[in-house]
C-alpha atoms as a PDB file:
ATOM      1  CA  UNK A   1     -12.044 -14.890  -7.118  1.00  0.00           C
ATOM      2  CA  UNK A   2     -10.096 -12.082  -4.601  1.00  0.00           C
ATOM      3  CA  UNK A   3      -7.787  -9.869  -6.970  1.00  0.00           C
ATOM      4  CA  UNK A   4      -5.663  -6.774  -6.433  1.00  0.00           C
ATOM      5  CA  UNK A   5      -4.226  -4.890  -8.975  1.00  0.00           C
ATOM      6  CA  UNK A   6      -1.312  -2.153  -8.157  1.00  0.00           C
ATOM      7  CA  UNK A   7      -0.313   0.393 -10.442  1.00  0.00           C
ATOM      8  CA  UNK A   8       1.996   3.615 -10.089  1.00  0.00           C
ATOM      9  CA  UNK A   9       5.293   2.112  -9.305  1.00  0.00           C
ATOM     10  CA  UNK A  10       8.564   3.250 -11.070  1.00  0.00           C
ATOM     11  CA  UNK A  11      11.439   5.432 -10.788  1.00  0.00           C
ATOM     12  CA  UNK A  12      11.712   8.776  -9.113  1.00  0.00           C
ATOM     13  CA  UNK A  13      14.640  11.191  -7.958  1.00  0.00           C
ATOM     14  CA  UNK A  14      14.528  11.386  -4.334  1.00  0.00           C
ATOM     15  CA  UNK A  15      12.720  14.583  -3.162  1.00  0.00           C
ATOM     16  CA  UNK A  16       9.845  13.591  -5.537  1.00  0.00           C
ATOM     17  CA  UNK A  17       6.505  11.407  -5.748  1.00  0.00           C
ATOM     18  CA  UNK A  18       4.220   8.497  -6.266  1.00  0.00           C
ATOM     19  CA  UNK A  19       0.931   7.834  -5.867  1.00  0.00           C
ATOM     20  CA  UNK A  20       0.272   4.228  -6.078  1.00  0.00           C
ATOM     21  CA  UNK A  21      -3.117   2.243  -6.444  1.00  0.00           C
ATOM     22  CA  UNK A  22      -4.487  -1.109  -5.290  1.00  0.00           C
ATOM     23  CA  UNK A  23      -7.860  -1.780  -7.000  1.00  0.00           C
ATOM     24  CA  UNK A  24     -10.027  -4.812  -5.613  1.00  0.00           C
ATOM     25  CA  UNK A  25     -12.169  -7.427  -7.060  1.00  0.00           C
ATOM     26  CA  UNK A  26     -14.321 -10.130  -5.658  1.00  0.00           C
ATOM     27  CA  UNK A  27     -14.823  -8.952  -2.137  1.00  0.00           C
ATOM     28  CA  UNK A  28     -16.993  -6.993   0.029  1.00  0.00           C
ATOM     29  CA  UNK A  29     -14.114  -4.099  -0.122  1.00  0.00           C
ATOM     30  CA  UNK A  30     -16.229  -2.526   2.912  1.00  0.00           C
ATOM     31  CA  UNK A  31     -15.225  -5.591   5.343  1.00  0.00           C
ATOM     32  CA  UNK A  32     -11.610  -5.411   4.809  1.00  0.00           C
ATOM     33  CA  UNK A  33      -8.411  -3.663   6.217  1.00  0.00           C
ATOM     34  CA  UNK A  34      -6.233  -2.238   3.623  1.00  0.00           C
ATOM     35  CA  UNK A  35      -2.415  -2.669   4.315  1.00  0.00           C
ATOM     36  CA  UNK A  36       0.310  -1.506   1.579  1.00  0.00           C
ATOM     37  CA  UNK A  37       3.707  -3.544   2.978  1.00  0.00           C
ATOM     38  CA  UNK A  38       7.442  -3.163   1.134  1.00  0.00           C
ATOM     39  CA  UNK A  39      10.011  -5.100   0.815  1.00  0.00           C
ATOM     40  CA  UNK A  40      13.753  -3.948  -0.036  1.00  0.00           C
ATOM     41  CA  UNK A  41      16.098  -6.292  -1.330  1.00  0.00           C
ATOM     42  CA  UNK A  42      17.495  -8.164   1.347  1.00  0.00           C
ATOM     43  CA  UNK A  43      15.241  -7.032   3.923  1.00  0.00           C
ATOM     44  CA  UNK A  44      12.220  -8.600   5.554  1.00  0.00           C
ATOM     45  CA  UNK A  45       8.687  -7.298   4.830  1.00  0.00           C
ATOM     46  CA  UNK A  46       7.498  -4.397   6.627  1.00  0.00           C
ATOM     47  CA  UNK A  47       4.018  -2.877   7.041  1.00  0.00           C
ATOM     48  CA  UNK A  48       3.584   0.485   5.576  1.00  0.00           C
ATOM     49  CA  UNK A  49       0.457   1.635   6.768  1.00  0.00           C
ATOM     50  CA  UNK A  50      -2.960   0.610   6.927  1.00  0.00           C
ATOM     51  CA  UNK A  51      -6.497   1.942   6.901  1.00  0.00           C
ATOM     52  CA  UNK A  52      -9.863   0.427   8.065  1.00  0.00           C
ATOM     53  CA  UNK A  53     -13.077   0.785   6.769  1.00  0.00           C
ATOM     54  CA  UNK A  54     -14.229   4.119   8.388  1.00  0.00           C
ATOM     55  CA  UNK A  55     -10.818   5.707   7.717  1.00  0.00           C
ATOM     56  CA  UNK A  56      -9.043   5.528  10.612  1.00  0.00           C
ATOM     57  CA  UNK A  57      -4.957   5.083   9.489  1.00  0.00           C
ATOM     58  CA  UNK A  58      -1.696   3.942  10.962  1.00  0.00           C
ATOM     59  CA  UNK A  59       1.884   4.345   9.665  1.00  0.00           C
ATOM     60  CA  UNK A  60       5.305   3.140  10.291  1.00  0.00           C
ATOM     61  CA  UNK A  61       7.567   5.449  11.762  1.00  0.00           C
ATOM     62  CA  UNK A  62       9.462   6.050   8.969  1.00  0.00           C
ATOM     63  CA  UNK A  63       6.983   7.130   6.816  1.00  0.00           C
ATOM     64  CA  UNK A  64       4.565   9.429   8.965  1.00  0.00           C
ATOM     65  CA  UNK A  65       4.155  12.358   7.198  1.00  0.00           C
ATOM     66  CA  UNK A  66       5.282  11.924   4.135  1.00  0.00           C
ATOM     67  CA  UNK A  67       3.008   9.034   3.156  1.00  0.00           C
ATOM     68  CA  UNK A  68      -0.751   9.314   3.525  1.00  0.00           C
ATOM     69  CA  UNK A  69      -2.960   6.063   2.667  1.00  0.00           C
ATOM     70  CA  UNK A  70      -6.760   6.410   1.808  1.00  0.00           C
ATOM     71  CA  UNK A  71      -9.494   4.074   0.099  1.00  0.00           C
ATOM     72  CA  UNK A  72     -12.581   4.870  -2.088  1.00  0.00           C
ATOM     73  CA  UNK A  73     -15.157   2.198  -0.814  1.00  0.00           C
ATOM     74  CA  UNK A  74     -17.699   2.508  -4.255  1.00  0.00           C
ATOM     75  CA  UNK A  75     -14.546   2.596  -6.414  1.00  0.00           C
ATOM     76  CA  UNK A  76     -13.002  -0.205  -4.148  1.00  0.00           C
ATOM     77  CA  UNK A  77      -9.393   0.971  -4.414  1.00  0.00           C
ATOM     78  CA  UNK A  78      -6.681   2.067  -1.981  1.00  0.00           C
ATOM     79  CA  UNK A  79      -4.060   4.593  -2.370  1.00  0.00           C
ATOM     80  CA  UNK A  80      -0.819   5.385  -1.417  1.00  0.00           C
ATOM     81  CA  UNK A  81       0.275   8.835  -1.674  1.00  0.00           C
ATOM     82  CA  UNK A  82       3.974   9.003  -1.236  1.00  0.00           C
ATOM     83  CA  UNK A  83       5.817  12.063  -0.982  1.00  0.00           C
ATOM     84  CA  UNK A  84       9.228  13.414   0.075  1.00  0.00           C
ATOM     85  CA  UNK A  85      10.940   9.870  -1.118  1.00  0.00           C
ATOM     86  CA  UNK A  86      13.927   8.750  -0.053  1.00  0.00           C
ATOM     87  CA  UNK A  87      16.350   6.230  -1.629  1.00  0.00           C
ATOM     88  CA  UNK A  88      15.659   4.232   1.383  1.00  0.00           C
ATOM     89  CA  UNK A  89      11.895   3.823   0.223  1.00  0.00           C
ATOM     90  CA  UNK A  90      13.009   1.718  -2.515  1.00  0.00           C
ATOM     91  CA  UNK A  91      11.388  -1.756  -2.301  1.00  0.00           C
ATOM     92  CA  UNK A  92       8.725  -3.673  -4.083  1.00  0.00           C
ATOM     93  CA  UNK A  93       5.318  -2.012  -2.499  1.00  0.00           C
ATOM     94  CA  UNK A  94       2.172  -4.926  -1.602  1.00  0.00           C
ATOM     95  CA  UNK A  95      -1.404  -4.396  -1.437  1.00  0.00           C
ATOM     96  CA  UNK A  96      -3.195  -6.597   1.301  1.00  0.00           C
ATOM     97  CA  UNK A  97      -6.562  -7.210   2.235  1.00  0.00           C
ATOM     98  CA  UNK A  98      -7.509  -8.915   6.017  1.00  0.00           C
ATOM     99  CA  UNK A  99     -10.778  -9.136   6.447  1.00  0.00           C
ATOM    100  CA  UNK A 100     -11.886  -6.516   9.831  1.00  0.00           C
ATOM    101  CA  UNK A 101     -12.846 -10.436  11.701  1.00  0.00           C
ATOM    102  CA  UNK A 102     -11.449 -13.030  10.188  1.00  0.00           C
ATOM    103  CA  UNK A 103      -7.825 -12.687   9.045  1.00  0.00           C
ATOM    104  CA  UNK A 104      -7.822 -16.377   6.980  1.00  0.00           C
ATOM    105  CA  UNK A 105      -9.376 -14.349   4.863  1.00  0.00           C
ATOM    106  CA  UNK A 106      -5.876 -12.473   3.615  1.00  0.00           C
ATOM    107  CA  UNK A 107      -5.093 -11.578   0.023  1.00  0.00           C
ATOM    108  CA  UNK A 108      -1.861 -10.058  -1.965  1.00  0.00           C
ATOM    109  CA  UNK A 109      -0.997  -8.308  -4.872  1.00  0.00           C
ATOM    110  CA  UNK A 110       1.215  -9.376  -6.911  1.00  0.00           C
ATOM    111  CA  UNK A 111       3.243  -5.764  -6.013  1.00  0.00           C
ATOM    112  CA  UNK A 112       4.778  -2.841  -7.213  1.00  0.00           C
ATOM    113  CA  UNK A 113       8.483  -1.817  -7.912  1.00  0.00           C
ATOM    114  CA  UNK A 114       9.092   1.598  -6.279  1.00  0.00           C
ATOM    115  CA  UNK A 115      12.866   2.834  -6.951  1.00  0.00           C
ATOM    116  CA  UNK A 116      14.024   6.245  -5.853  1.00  0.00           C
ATOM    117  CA  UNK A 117      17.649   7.803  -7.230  1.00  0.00           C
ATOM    118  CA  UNK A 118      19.567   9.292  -5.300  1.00  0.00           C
END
């Protein structure tokens, strides 16, 4: 059975940071694209960033350069290191896993509450 587990959500004043986790179990962790997605009340869900197997990273606009993603492939966790937060970068954070060929094979955390004070 697929689960994700996040951890490192909560509050912060904006200015400051997070660092949250997504740790994996029951897959080949190697095989899968790692996505973090938010989702603000009232808003629709947006992609964060991503990161393949060998590394290579993409971010939404409004994030680049202030949040940097990475993954441990023996520790099978993914990381999002967010920095410079804004109030606008409250929203409940997701951990996703799509297989690199095959995207049936999609799984969710159950997410993270992020909330930054103004």
């Amino acid at each position: 059975q697929v689960q994700l587990v996040e951890s490192g959500g909560g509050l912060v004043q904006s200015g400051g940071s997070l660092r949250l986790s997504c740790a994996a179990s029951g897959l080949v962790f190697s095989s899968y694209v790692m996505i973090w997605h938010r989702q603000a009340p009232g808003k629709e869900r947006e992609l964060v960033a991503s990161i393949f197997s060998r590394g290579g990273t993409k971010y939404t606009d409004s994030v680049e350069g202030r949040f940097t993603i990475s993954r441990d492939n023996v520790l099978n966790t993914v990381y999002l290191q967010m920095n410079s937060l804004k109030p606008e970068d409250t929203a409940v954070y997701y951990c996703n896993a799509r297989h690199f060929a095959d995207n049936s094979q999609d799984y969710w955390g159950q997410g993270t509450q992020v909330t930054v004070a103004s």
